[in-house]
Protein backbone atom coordinates (compact mmCIF):
# COMPACT_ATOMS: atom_id res chain seq x y z
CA UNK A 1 103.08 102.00 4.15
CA UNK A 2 104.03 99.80 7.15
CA UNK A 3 101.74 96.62 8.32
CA UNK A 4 100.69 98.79 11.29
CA UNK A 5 99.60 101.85 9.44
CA UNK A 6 97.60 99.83 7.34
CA UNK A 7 96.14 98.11 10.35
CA UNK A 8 95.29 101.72 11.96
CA UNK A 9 94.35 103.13 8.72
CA UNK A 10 91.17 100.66 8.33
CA UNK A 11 89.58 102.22 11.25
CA UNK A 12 86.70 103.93 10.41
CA UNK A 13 86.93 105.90 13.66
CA UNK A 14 90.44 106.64 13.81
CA UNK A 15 89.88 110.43 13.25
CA UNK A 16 87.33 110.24 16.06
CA UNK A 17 90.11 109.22 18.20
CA UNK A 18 93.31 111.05 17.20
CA UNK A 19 91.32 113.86 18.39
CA UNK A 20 90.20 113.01 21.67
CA UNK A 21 94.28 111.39 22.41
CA UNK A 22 97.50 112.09 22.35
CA UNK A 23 98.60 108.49 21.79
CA UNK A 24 95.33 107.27 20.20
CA UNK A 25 94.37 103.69 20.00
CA UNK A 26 91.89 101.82 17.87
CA UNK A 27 88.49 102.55 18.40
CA UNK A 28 86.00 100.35 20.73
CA UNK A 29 83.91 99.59 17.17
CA UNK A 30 87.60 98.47 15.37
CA UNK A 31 88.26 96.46 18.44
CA UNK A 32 85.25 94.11 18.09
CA UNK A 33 85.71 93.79 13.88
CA UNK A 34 88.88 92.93 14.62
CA UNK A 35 87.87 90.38 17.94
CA UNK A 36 84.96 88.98 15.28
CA UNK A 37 87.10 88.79 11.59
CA UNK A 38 89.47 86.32 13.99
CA UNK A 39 86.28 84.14 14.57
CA UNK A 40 88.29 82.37 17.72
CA UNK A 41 88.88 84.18 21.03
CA UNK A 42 92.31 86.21 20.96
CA UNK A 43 94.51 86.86 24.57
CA UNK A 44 95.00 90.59 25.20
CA UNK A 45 98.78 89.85 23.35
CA UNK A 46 96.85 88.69 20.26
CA UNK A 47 94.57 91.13 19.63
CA UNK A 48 97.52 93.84 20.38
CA UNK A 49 99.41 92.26 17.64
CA UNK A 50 96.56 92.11 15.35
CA UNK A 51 95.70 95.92 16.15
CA UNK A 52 99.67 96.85 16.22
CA UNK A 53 99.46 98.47 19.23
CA UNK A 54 102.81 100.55 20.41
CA UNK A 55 104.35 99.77 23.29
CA UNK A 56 103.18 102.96 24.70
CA UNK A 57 99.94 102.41 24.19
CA UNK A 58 99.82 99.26 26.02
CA UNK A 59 98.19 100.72 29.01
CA UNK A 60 95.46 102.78 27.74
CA UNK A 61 94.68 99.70 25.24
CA UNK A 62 94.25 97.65 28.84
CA UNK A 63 92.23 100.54 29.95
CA UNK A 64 89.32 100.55 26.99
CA UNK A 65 89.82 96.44 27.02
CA UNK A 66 88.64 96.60 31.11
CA UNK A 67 85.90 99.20 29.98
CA UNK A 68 84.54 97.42 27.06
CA UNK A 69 84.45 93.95 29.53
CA UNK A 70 82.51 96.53 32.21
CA UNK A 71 80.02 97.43 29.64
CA UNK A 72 79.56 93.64 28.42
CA UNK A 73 80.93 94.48 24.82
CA UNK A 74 83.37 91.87 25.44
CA UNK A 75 83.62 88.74 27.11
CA UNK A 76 86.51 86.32 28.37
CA UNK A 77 86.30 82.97 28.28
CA UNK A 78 87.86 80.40 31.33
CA UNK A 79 91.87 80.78 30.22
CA UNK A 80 91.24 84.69 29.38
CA UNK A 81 91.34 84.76 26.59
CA UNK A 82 88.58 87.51 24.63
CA UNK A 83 85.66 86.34 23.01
């Protein structure tokens, strides 16, 4: 199994999501394990490494980032980086 199926296959929600997506990403609740098992803030490029995240993905990944900031599940700090 590849690095980034393992990565995906630790989601506890990833069945939640393949069936709501075509190109599913990790879920909003995998997002902020992930963001809190780092224990330092991550840039968007980090945490898309971390999460292997496709480079077709890359926009809808930007897309639940800006809605999780919206909805005050994450935070950036001064350089932008995602606390």
């Amino acid at each position: 199994m590849k690095k980034r199926d393992i990565a995906r296959a630790t989601d506890p929600h990833r069945e939640r999501e393949a069936s709501r997506y075509e190109h599913p990403i990790p879920s909003r609740e995998f997002i902020l394990r992930t963001l809190a098992e780092a224990g330092v803030p991550l840039t968007d490029e980090e945490l898309a490494q971390r999460l292997a995240i496709k480079p077709k993905e890359r926009d809808a990944f930007a897309k639940r980032l800006g809605a999780m900031e919206r909805e005050g599940q994450i935070l950036r700090n001064r350089k932008g980086a995602i606390l």
